[in-house]
C-alpha atoms as a PDB file:
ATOM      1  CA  UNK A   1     -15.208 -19.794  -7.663  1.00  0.00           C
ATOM      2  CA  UNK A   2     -11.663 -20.403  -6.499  1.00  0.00           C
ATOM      3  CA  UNK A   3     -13.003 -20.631  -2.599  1.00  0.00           C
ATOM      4  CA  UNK A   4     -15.534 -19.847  -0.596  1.00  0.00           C
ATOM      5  CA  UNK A   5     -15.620 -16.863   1.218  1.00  0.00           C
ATOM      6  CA  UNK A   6     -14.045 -15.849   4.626  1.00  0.00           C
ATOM      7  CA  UNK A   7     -16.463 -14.952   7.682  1.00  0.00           C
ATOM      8  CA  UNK A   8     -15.363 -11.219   7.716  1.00  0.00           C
ATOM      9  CA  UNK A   9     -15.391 -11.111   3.567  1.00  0.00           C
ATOM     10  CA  UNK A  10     -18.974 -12.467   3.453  1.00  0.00           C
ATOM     11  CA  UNK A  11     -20.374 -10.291   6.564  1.00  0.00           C
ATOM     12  CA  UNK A  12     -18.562  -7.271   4.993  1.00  0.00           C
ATOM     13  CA  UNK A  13     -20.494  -7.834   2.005  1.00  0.00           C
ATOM     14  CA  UNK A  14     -23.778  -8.091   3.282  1.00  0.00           C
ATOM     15  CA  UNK A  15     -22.948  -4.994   5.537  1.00  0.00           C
ATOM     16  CA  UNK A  16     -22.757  -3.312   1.920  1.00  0.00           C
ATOM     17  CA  UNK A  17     -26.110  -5.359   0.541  1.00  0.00           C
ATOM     18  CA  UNK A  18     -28.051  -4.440   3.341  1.00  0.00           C
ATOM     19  CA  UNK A  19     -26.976  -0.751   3.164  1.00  0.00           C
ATOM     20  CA  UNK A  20     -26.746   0.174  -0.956  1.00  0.00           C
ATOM     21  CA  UNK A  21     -28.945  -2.922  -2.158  1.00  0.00           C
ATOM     22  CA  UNK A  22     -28.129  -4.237  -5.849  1.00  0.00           C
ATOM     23  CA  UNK A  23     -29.487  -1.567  -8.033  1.00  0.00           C
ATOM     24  CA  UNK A  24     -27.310   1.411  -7.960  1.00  0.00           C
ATOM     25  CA  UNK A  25     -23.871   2.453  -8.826  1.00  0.00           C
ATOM     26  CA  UNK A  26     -21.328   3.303  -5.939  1.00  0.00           C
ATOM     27  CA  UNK A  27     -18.009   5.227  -5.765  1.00  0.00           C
ATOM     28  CA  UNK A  28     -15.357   4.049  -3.449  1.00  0.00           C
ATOM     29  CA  UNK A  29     -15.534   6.575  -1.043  1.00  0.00           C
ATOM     30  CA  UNK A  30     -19.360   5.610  -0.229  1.00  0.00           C
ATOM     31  CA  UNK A  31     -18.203   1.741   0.171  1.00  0.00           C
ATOM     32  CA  UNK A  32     -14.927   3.131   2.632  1.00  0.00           C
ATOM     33  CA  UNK A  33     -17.348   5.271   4.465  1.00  0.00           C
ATOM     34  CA  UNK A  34     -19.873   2.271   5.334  1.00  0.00           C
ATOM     35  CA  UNK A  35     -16.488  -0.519   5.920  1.00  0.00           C
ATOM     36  CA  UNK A  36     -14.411   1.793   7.562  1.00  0.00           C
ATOM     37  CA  UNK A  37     -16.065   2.560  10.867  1.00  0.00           C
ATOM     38  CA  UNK A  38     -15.882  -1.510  11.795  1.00  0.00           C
ATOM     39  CA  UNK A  39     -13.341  -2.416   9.647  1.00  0.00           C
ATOM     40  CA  UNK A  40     -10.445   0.670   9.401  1.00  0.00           C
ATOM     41  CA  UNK A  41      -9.133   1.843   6.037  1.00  0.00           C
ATOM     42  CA  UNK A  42      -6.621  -0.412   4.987  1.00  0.00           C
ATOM     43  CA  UNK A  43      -8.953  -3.554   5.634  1.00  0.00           C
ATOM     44  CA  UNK A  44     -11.487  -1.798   4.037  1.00  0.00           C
ATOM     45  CA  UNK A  45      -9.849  -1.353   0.477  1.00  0.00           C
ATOM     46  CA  UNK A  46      -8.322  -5.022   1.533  1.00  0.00           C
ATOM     47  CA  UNK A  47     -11.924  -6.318   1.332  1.00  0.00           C
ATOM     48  CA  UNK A  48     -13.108  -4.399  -1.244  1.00  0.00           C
ATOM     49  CA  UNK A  49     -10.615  -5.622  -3.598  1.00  0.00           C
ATOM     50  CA  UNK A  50     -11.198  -9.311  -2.260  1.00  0.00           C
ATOM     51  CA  UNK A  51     -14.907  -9.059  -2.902  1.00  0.00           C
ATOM     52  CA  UNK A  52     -14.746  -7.498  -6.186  1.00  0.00           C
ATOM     53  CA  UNK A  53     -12.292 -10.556  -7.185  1.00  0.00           C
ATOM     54  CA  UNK A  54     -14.964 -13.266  -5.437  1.00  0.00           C
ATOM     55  CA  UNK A  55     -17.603 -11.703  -7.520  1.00  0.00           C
ATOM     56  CA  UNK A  56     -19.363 -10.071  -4.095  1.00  0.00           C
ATOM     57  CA  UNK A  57     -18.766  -6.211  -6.241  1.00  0.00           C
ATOM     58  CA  UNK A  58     -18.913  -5.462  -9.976  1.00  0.00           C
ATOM     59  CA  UNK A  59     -15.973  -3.053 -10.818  1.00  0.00           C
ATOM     60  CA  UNK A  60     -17.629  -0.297 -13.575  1.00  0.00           C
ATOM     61  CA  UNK A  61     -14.131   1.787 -13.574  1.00  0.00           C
ATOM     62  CA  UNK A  62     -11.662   3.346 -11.210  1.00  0.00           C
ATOM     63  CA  UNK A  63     -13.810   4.463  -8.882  1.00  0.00           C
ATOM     64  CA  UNK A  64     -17.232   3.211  -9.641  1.00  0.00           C
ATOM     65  CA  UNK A  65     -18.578  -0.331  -7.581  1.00  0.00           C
ATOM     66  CA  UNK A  66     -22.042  -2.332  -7.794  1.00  0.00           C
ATOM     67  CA  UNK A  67     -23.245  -4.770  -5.147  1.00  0.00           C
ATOM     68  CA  UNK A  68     -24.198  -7.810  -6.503  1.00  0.00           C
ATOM     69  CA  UNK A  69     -27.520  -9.274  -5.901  1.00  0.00           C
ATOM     70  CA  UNK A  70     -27.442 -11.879  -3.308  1.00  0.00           C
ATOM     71  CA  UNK A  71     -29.202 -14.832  -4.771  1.00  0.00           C
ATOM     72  CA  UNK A  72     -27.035 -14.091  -7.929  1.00  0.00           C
ATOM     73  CA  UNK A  73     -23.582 -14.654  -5.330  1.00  0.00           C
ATOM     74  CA  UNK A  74     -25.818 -17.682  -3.758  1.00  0.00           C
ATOM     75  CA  UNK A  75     -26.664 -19.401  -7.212  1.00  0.00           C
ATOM     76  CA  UNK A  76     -23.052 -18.864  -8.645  1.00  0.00           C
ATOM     77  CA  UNK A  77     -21.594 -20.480  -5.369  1.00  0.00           C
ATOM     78  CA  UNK A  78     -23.999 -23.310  -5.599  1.00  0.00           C
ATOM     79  CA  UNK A  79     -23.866 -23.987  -9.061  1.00  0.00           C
ATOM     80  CA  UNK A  80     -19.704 -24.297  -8.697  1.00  0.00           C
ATOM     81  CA  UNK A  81     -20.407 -26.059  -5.442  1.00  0.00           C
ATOM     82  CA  UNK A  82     -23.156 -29.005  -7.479  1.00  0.00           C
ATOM     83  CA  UNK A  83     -20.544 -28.900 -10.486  1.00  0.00           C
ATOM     84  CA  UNK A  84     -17.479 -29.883  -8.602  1.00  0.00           C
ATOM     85  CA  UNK A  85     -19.591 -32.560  -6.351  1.00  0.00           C
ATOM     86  CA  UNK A  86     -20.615 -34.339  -9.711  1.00  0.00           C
ATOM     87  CA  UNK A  87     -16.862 -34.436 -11.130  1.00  0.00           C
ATOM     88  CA  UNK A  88     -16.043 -35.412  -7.692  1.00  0.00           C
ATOM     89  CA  UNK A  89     -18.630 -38.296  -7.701  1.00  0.00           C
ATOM     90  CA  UNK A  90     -18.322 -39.082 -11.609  1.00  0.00           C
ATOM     91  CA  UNK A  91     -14.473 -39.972 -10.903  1.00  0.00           C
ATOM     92  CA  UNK A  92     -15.597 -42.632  -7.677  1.00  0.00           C
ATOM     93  CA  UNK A  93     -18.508 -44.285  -9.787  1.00  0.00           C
ATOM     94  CA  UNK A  94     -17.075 -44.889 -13.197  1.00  0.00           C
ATOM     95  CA  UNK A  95     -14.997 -48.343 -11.711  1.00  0.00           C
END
């Protein structure tokens, strides 16, 4: 994880896990359709290309998206989160 998500990423996300879930395939035009009437178009393909590089959407091909699962985005962030707290920690207590 580079960083953690913005408040309009992670809400725009969750806008698209509450409304498609994590078990089907999506084309663009269904994620636009859902972003665009709160977020416009060119913030929408903004944020869809932001959460498909954060890991929030799976890319399958041009035009095909997946949600990913929440406690999957939750367990990825924590485990980077724990990981970079114990290199953090390990380079205070080894005087």
């Amino acid at each position: 994880m580079r960083r953690w998500p913005k408040k309009r990423e992670f809400l725009a996300y969750y806008l698209l896990y509450r409304s498609f879930g994590c078990s089907r395939d999506l084309n663009l035009g269904e994620l636009l359709d859902r972003l665009e009437p709160y977020f416009g178009k060119k913030v929408s393909v903004s944020l869809i290309r932001r959460l498909t590089h954060l890991g929030f959407l799976y890319r399958k091909n041009a035009v095909d998206y997946r949600v990913a699962c929440l406690e999957e985005v939750l367990d990825r962030y924590l485990d980077a989160y724990l990981e970079a707290r114990k290199r953090r920690r390990g380079a205070y207590s080894s005087s």
